[in-house]
C-alpha atoms as a PDB file:
ATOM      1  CA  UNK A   1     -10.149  -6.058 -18.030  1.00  0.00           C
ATOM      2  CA  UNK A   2     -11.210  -8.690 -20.209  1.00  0.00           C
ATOM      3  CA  UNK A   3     -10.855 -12.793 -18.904  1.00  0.00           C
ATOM      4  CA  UNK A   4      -8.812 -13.162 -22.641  1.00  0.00           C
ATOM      5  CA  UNK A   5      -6.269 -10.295 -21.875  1.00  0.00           C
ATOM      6  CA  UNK A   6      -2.780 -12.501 -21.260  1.00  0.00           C
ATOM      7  CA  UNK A   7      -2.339 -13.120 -16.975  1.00  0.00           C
ATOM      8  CA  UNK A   8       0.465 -10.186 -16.709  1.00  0.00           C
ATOM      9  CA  UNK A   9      -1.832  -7.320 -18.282  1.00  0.00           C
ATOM     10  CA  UNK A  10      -4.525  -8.490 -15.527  1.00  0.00           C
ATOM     11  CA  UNK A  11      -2.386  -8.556 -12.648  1.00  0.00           C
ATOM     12  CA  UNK A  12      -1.158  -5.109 -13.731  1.00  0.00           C
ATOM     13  CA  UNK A  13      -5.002  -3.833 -14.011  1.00  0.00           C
ATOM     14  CA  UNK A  14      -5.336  -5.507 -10.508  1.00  0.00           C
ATOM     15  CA  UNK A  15      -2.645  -3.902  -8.724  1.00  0.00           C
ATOM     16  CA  UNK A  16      -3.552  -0.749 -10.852  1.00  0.00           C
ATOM     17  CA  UNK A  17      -7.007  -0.640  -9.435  1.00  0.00           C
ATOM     18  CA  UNK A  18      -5.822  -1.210  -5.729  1.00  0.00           C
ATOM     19  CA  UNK A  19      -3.694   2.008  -5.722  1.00  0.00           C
ATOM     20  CA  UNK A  20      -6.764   3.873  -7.354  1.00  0.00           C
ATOM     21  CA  UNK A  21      -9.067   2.823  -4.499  1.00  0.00           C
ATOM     22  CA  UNK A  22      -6.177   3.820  -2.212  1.00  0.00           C
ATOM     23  CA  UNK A  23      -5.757   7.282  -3.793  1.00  0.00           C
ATOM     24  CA  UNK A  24      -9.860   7.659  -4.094  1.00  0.00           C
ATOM     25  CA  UNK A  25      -9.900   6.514  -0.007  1.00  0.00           C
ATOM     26  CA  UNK A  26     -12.293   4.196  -0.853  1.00  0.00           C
ATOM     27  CA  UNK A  27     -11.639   1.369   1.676  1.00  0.00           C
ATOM     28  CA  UNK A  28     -14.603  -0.972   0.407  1.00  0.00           C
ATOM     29  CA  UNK A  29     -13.079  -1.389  -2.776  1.00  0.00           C
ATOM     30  CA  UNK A  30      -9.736  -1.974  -1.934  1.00  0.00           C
ATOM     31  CA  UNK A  31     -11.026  -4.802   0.286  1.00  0.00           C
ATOM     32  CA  UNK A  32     -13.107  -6.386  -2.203  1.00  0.00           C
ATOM     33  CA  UNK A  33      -9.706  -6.649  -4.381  1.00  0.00           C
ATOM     34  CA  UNK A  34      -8.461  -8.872  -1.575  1.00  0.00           C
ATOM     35  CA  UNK A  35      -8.440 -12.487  -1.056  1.00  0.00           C
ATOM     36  CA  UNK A  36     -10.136 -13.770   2.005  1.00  0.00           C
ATOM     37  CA  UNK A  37      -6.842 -15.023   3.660  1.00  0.00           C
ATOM     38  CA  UNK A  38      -4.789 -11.832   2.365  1.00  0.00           C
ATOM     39  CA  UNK A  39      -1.263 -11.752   3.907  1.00  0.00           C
ATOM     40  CA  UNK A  40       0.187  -8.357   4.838  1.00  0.00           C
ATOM     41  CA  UNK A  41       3.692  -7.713   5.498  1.00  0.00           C
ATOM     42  CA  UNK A  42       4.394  -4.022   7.176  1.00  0.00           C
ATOM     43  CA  UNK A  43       6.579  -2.365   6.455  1.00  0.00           C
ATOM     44  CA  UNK A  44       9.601  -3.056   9.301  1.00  0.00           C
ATOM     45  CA  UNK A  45       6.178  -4.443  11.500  1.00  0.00           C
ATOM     46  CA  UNK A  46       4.580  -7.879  12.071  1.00  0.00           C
ATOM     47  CA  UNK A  47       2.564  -9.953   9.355  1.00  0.00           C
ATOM     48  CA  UNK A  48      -1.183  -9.598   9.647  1.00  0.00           C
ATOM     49  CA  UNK A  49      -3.306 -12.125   7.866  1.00  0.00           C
ATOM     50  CA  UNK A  50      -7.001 -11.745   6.759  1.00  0.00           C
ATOM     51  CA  UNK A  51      -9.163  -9.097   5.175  1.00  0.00           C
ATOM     52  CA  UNK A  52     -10.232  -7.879   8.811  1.00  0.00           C
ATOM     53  CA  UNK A  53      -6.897  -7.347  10.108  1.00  0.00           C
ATOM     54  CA  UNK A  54      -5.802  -5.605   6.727  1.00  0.00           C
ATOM     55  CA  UNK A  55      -9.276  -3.017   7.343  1.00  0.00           C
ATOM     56  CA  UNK A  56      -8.140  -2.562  11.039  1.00  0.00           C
ATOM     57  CA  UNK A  57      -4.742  -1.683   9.591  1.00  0.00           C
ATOM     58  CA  UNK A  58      -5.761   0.786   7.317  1.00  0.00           C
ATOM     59  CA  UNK A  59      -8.279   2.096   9.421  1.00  0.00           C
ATOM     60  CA  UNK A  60      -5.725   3.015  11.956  1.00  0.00           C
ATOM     61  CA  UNK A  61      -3.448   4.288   8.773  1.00  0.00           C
ATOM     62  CA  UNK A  62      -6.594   6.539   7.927  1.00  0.00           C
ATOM     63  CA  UNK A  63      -6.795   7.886  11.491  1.00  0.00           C
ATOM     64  CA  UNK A  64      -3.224   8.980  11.718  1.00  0.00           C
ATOM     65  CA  UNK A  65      -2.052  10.176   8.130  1.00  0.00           C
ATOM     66  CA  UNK A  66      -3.474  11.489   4.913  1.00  0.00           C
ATOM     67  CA  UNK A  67      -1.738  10.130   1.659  1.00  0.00           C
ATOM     68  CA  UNK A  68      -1.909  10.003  -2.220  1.00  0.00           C
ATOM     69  CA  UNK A  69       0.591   7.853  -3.900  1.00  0.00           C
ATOM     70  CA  UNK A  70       1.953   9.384  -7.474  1.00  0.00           C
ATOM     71  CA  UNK A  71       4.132   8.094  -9.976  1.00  0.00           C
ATOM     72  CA  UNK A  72       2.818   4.503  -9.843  1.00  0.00           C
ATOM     73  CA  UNK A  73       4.622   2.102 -12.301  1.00  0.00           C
ATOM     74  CA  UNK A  74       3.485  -1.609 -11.449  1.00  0.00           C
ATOM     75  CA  UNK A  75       4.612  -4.724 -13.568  1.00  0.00           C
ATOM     76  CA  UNK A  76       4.200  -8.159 -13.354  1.00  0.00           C
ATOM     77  CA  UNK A  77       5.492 -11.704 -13.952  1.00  0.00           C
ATOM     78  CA  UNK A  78       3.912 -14.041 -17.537  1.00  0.00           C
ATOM     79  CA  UNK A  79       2.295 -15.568 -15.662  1.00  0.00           C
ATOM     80  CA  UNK A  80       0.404 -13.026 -13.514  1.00  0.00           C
ATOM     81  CA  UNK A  81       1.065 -14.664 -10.008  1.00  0.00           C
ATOM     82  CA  UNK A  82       3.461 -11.919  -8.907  1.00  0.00           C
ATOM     83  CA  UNK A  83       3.579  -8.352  -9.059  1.00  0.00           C
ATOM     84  CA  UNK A  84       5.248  -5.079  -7.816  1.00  0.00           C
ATOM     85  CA  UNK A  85       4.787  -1.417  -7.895  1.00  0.00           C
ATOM     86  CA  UNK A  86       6.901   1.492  -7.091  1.00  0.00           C
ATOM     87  CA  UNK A  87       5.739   4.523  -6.375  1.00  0.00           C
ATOM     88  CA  UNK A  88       6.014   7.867  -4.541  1.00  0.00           C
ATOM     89  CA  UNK A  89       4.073   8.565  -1.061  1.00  0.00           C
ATOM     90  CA  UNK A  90       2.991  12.403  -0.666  1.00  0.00           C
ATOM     91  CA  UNK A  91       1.770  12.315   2.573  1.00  0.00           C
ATOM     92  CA  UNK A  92       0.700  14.665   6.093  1.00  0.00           C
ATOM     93  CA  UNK A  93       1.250  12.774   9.526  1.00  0.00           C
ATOM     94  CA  UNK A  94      -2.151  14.550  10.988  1.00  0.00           C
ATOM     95  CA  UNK A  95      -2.412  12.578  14.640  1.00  0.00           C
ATOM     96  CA  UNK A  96       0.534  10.976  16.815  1.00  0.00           C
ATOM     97  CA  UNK A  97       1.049   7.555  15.744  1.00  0.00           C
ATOM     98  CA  UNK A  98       1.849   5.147  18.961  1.00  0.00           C
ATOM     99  CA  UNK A  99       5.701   5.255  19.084  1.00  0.00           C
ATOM    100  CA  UNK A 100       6.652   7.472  16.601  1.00  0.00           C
ATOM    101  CA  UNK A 101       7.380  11.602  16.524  1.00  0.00           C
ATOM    102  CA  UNK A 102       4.724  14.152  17.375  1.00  0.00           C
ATOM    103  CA  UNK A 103       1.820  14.731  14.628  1.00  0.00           C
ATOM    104  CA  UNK A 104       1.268  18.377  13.790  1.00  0.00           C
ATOM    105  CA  UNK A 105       0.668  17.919  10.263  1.00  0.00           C
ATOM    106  CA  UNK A 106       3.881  17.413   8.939  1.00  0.00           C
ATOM    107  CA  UNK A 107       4.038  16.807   5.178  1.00  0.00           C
ATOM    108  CA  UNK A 108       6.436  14.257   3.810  1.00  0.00           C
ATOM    109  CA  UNK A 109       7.368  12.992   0.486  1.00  0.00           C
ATOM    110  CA  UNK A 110       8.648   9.333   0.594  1.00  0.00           C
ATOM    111  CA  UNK A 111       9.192   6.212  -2.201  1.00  0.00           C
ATOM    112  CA  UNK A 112       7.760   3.549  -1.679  1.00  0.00           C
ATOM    113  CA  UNK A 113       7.148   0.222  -3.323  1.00  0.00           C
ATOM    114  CA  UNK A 114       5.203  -2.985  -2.571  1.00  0.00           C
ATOM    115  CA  UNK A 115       5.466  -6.763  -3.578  1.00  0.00           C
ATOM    116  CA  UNK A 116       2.231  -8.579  -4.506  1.00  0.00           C
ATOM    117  CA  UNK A 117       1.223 -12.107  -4.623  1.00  0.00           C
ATOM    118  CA  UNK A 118      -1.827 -12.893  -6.860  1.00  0.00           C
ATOM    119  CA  UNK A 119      -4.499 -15.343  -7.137  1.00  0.00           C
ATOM    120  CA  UNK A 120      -7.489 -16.292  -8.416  1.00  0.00           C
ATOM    121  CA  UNK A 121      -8.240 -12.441  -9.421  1.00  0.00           C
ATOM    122  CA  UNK A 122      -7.108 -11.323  -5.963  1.00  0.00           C
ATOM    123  CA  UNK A 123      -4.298  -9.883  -4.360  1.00  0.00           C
ATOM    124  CA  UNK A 124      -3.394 -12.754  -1.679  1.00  0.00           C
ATOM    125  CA  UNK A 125      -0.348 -11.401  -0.473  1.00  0.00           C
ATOM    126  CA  UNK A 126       0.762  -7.531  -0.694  1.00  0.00           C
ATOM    127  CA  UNK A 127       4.408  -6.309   0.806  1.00  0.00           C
ATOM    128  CA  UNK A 128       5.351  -2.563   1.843  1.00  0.00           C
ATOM    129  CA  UNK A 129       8.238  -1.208   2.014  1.00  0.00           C
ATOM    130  CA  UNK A 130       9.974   2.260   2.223  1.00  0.00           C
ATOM    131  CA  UNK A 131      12.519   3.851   4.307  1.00  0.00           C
ATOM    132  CA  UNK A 132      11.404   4.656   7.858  1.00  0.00           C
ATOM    133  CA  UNK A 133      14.584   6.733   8.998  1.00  0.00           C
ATOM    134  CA  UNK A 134      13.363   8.837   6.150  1.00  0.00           C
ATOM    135  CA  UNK A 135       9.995   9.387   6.926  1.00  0.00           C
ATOM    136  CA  UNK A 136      11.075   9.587  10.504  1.00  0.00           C
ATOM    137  CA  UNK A 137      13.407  12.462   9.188  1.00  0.00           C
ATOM    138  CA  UNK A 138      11.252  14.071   7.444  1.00  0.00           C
ATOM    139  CA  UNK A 139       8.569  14.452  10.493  1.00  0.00           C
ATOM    140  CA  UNK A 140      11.274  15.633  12.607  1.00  0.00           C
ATOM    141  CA  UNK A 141      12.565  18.401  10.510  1.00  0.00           C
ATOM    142  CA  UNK A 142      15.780  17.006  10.024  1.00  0.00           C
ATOM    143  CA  UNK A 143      17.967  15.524   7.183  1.00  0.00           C
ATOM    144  CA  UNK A 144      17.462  11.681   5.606  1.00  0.00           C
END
């Protein structure tokens, strides 16, 4: 994206390119996307802060479950400092995450969306959320 293209068009592109490094499972370049002192809200969890917490996170993500997100529509505010994207997780829960059901490669199908704050070219602040009675359901065999 080119530095003239207006400040919503390149926070879109940003975001854009995040969710394709996610989708690709290329880790590197979804960390190079992120600011130094990235904030990272989980989903119903804590809030982690840095680019080394947000690796450890997805590296214990990676070990557990094996997702593409489809359907991505991101937008983003004039002024490019805020953004959002909804989306829909296809997903298989391949080893027992700490706390939650039994793993035995359970697929799941789950929307999700995330909040972004953006500066200087990086994502400084990204927010998850979907429903985790759902996904919880849907692991379980049972109804949402």
């Amino acid at each position: 994206m080119s530095p003239e293209a207006a400040p919503q068009d390149r926070a879109i592109a940003l975001v854009t390119a995040y969710y394709a490094a996610f989708n690709r499972s290329d880790r590197d370049a979804m960390l190079a996307l992120l600011a130094d002192d990235v904030v990272h809200d989980l989903n119903q969890g804590a809030r982690e802060r840095g680019r080394a917490a947000f690796a450890a996170f997805m590296a214990r993500m990676d070990a557990h479950y094996a997702e593409q997100l489809r359907d991505i529509v991101a937008i983003a505010s004039a002024d490019g400092t805020r953004a959002a994207a909804e989306y829909v997780v296809h997903g298989e829960y391949r080893s027992t995450d700490a706390g939650l059901p039994e793993a035995n490669g359970q697929r799941y199908v789950l929307p999700g969306g995330a909040f972004f704050e953006l500066r200087d070219g990086r994502i400084a602040r990204v927010t998850n959320y979907y429903n985790l009675q759902d996904w919880i359901a849907q692991v379980s065999g049972g109804a949402a």
